[in-house]
Protein backbone atom coordinates (compact mmCIF):
# COMPACT_ATOMS: atom_id res chain seq x y z
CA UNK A 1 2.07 42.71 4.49
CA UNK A 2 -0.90 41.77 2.13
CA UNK A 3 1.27 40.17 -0.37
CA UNK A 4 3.49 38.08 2.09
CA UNK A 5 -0.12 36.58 3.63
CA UNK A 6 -0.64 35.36 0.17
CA UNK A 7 2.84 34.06 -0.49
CA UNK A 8 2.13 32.77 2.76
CA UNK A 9 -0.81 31.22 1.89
CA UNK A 10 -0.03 29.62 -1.66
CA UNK A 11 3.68 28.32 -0.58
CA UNK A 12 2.07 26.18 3.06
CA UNK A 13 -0.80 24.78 4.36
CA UNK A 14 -2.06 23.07 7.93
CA UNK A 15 -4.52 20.36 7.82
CA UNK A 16 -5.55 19.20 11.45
CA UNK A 17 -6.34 15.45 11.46
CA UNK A 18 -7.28 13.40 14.66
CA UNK A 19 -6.42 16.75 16.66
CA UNK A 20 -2.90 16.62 15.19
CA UNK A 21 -1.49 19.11 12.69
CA UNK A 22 0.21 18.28 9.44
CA UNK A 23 2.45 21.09 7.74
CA UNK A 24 3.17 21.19 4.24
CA UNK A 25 5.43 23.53 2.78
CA UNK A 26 6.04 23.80 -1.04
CA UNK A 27 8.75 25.68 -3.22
CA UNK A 28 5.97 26.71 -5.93
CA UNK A 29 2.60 28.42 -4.90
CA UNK A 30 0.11 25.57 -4.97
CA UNK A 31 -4.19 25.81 -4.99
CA UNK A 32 -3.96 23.48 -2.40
CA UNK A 33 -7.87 22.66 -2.44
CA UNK A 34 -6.98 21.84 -5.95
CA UNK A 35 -3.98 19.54 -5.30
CA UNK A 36 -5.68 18.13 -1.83
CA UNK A 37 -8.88 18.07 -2.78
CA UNK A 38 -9.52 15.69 0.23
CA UNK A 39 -8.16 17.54 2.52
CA UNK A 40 -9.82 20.92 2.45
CA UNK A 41 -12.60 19.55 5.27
CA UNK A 42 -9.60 19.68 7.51
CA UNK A 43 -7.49 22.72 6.72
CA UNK A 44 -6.47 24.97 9.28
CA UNK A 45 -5.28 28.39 9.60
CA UNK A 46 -1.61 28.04 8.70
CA UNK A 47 -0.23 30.44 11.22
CA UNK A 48 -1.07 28.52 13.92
CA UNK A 49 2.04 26.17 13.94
CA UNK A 50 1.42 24.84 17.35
CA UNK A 51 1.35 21.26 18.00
CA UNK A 52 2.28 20.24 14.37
CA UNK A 53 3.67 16.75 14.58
CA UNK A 54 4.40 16.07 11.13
CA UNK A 55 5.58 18.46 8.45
CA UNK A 56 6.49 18.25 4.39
CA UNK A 57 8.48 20.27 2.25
CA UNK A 58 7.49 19.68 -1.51
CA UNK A 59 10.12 20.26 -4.17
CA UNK A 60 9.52 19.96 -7.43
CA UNK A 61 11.21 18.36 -10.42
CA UNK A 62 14.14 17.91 -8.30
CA UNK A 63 16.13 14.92 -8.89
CA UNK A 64 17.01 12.84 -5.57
CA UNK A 65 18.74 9.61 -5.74
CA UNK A 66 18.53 6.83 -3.82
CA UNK A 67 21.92 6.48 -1.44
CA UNK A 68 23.29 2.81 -2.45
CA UNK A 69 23.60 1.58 1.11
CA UNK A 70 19.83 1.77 1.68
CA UNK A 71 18.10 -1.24 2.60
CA UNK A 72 15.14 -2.47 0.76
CA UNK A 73 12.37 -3.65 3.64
CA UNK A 74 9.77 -4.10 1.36
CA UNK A 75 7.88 -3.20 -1.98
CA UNK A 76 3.91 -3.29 -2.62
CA UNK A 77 1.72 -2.58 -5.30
CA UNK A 78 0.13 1.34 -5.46
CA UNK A 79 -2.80 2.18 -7.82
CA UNK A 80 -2.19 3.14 -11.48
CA UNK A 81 0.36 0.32 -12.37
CA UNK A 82 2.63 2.15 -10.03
CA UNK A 83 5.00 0.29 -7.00
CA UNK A 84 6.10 1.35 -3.74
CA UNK A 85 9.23 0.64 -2.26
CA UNK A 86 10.00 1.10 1.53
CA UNK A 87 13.91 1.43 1.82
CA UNK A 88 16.27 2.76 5.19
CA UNK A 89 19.37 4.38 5.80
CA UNK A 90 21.52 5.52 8.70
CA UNK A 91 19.39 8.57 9.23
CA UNK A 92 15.74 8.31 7.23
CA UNK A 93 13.82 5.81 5.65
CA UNK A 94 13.23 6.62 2.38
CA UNK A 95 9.69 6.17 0.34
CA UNK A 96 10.10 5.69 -3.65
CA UNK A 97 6.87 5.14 -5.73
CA UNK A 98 8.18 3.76 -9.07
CA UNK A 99 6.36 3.35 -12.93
CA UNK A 100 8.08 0.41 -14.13
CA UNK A 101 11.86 0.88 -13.47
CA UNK A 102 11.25 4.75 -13.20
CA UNK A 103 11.88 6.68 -9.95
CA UNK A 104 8.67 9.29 -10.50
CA UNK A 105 8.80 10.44 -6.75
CA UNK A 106 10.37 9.93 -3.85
CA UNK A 107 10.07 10.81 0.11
CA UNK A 108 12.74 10.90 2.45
CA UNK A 109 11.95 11.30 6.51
CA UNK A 110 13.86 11.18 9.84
CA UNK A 111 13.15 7.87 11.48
CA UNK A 112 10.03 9.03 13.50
CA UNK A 113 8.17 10.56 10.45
CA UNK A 114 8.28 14.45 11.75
CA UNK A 115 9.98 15.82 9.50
CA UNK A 116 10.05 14.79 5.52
CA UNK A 117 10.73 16.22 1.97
CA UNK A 118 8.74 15.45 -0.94
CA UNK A 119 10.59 15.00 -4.52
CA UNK A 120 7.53 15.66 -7.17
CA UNK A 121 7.45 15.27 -10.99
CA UNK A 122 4.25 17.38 -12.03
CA UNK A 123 4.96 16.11 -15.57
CA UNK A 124 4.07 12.48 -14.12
CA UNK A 125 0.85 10.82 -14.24
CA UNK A 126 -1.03 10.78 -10.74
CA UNK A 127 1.53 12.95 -9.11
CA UNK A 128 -1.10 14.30 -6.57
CA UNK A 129 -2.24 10.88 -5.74
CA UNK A 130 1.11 10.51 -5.35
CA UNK A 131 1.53 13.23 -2.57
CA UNK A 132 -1.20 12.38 -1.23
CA UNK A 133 -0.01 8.56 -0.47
CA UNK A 134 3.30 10.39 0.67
CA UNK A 135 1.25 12.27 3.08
CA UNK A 136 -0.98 9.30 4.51
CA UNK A 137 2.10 7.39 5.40
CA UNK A 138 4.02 10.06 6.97
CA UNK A 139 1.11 11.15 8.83
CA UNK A 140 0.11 7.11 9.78
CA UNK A 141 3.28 6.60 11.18
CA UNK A 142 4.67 9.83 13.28
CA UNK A 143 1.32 9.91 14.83
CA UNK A 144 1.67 6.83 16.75
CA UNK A 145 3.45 9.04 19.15
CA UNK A 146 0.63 10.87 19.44
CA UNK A 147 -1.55 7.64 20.82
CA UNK A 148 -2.93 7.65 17.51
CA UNK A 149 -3.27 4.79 14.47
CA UNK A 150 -4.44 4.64 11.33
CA UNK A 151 -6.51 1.80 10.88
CA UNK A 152 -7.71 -0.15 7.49
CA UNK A 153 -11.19 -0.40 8.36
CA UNK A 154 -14.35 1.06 7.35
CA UNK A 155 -16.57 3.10 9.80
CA UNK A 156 -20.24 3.97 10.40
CA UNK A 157 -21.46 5.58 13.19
CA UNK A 158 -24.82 5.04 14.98
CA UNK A 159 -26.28 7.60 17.45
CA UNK A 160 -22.94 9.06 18.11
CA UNK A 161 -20.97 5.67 18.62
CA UNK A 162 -18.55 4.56 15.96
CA UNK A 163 -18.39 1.15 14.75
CA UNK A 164 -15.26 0.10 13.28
CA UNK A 165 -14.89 -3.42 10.85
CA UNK A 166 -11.98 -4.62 9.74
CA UNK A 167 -10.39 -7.27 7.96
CA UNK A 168 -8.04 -8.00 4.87
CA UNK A 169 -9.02 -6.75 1.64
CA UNK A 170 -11.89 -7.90 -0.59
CA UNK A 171 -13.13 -9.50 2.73
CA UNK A 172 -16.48 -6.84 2.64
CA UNK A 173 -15.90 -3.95 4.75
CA UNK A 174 -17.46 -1.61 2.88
CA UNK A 175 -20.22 -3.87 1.94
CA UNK A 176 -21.03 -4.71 5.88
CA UNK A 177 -20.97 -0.81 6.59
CA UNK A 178 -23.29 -0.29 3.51
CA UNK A 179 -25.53 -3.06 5.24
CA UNK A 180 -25.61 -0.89 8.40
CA UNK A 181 -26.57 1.90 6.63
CA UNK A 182 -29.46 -0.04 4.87
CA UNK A 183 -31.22 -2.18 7.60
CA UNK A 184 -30.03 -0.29 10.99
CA UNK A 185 -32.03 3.15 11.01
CA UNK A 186 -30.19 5.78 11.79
CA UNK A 187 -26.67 4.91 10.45
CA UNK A 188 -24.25 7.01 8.38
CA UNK A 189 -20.73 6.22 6.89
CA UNK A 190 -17.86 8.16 8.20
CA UNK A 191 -14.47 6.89 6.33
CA UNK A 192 -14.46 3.91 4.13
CA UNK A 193 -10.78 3.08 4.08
CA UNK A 194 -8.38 5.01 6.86
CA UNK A 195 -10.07 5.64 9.98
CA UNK A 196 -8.24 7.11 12.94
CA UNK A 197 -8.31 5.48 16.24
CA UNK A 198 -6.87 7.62 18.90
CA UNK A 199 -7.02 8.18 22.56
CA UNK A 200 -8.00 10.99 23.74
CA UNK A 201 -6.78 13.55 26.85
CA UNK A 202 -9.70 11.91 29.07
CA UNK A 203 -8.24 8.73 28.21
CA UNK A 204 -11.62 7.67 26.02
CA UNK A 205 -11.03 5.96 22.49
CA UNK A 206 -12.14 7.91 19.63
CA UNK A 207 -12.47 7.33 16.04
CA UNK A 208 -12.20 9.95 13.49
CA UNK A 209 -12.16 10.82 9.71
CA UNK A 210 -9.33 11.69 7.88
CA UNK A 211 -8.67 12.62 3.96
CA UNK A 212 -8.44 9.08 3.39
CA UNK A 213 -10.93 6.54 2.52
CA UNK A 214 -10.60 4.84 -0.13
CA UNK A 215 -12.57 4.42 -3.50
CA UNK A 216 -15.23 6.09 -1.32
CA UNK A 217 -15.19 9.70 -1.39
CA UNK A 218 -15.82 10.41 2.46
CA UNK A 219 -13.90 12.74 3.47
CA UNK A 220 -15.35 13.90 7.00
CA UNK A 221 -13.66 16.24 10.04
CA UNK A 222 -15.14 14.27 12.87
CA UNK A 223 -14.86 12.48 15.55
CA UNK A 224 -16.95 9.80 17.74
CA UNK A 225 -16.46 7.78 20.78
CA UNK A 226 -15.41 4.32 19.39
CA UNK A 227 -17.99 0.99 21.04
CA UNK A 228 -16.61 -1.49 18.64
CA UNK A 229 -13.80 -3.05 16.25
CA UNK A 230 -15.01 -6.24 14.35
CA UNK A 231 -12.83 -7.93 12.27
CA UNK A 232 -14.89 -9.47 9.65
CA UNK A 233 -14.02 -13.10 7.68
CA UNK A 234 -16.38 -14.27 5.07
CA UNK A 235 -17.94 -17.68 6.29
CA UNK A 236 -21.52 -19.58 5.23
CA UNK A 237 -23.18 -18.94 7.98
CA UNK A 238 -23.18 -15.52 10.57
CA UNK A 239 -21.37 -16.00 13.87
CA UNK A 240 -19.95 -13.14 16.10
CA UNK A 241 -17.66 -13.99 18.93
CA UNK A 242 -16.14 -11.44 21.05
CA UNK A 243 -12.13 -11.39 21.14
CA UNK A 244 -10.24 -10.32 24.79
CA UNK A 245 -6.30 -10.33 25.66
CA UNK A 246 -3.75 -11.79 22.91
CA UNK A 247 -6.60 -12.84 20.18
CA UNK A 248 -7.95 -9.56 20.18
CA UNK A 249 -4.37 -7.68 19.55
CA UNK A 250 -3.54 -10.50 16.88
CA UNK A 251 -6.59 -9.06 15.17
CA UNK A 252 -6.03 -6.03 15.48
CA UNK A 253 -2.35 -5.41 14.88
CA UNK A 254 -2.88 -5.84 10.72
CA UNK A 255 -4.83 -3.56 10.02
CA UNK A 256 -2.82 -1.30 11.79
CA UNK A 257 -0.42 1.40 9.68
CA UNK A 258 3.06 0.90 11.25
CA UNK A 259 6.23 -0.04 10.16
CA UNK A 260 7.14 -3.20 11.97
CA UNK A 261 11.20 -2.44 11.64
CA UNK A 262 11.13 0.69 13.49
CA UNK A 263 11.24 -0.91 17.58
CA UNK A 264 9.93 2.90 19.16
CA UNK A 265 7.04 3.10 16.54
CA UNK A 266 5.68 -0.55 16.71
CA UNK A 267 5.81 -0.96 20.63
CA UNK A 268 4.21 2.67 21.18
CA UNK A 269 1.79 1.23 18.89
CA UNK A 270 1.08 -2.41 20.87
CA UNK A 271 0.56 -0.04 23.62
CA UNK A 272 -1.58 2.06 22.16
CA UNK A 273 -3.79 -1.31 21.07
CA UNK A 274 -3.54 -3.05 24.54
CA UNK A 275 -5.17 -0.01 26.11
CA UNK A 276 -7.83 0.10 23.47
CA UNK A 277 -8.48 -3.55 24.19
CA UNK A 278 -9.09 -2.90 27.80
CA UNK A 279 -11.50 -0.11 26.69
CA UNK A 280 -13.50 -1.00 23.89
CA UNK A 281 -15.27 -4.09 22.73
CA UNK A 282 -13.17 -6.19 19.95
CA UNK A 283 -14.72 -9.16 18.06
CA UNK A 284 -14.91 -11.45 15.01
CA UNK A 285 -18.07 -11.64 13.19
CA UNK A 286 -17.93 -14.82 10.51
CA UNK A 287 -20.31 -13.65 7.96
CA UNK A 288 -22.75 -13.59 4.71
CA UNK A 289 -23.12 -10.30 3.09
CA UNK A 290 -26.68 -10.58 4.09
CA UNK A 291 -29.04 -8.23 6.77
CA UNK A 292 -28.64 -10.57 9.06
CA UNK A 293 -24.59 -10.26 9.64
CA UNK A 294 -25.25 -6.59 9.95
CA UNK A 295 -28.44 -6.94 12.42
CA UNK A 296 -26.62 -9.81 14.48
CA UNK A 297 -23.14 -7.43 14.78
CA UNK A 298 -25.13 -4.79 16.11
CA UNK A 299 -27.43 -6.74 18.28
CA UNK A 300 -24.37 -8.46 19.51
CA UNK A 301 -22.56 -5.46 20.86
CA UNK A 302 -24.95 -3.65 22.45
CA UNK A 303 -25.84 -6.84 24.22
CA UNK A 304 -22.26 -6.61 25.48
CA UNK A 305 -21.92 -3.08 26.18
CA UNK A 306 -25.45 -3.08 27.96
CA UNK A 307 -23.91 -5.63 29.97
């Protein structure tokens, strides 16, 4: 009995994220604090399979090819000189990240993200970063069933609110949340990179931490009632404006982790954003990476929710 609990143990793991479970399963034993390193805040007693919406096997060293009839949808740049390619079939969509013409590893999932497997080359560079991007974007898109989104934002949280700022990248989201932290007393980071927004059973909007974040090593198992997403554009001088109806989903919906090709995934998703725009304050703050963009943000929505 002893020995199949720790065959048990080593082979899967259960990380609960947002409230939502995420199996992995793995034909080798694996230290999984080792190989997830991010992820330990949020492991969970394995057992406990209930609720699990999104579950991995790992196989190692296997060779998988790509079918021929797949269709590319699109290809982006990963860290470590490595490339992503986003491809569909009949039946999955299929995940390859690629070192120069190289398949190195390679996900394949039904087309709602429940259920994938996980082709791993432990002789490759970065092949736990690499199952760890394989896990972020299984996990960012089955979700969404789940009234839940990953978001590209940063997040700081100020007595017991969480403040969400978003915008494309090198625009200064983690610079505005550092600025929170610095000249608003009382403020602490809690994700840097992949929030998740979700709404809860009493119908509030949460955002929580996840084993994702960035550069920033903030890896935290929480979650607090969301007052604010601010999508931040550099500008010379500091202006916030608050954002209602079709503005505030336009500027919202990219920084949002869905595939736009799969119709049940991105209109669960505008719904999950229209409700969160009835809900919770949205805005654009044109700023300086000064005190005063971080001071007038704040100012600004408490003068709104106070209202």
């Amino acid at each position: 009995m002893e020995q199949n609990k720790k065959y048990a143990e080593t082979h899967s793991v259960c990380y609960k994220i947002a409230g939502l479970k995420l199996r992995i399963n793995s034909d080798e034993p694996v230290d999984w604090d080792c190989m997830l390193p991010s992820c330990a805040p949020f492991r969970q007693n394995f057992y406990d399979r209930e609720n699990t919406v999104c579950e991995i096997n790992v196989k190692y060293g296997n060779s998988r090819e790509i079918p021929p009839s797949a269709k590319l949808l699109t290809e982006i740049s990963d860290l470590f000189a490595y490339r992503i390619r986003v491809l569909e079939s009949e039946n999955h969509y299929i995940i390859a990240r690629i070192y120069e013409e190289n398949c190195h590893s390679l996900m394949i999932s039904d087309k709602n993200f429940e259920k994938s497997d996980v082709y791993l080359y432990p002789e490759r560079q970065n092949y736990r970063d690499g199952l760890s991007l394989f896990l972020m974007m299984a996990f960012a898109q089955t979700v969404i069933l789940h009234k839940t989104v990953l978001l590209h934002a940063s997040v700081v949280v100020k007595d017991g609110f969480g403040y969400a700022f978003l915008g494309k990248s090198g625009t200064g989201k983690s610079t505005h949340s550092s600025l929170w932290m610095r000249h608003i007393e009382g403020t602490k980071l809690l994700n840097d990179d992949n929030p998740a927004l979700r709404i809860g059973d009493d119908g509030e909007i949460y955002i929580c931490g996840t084993p994702w974040s960035g550069k920033t090593p903030c890896y935290i198992n929480e979650w607090v009632k969301l007052k604010a997403l601010v999508r931040l554009e550099q500008a010379p001088q500091n202006r916030f404006l608050q954002m209602k109806g079709a503005n505030a989903m336009i500027s919202l919906l990219p920084s949002c982790s869905s595939m736009r090709w799969n119709n049940k995934l991105y209109s669960t998703l505008c719904g999950i954003l229209e409700e969160t725009i009835q809900k919770t304050t949205v805005a654009r703050l044109e700023c300086l990476p000064n005190a005063d963009a971080a001071c007038l943000c704040y100012e600004e929505i408490q003068r709104i929710t106070n209202n």
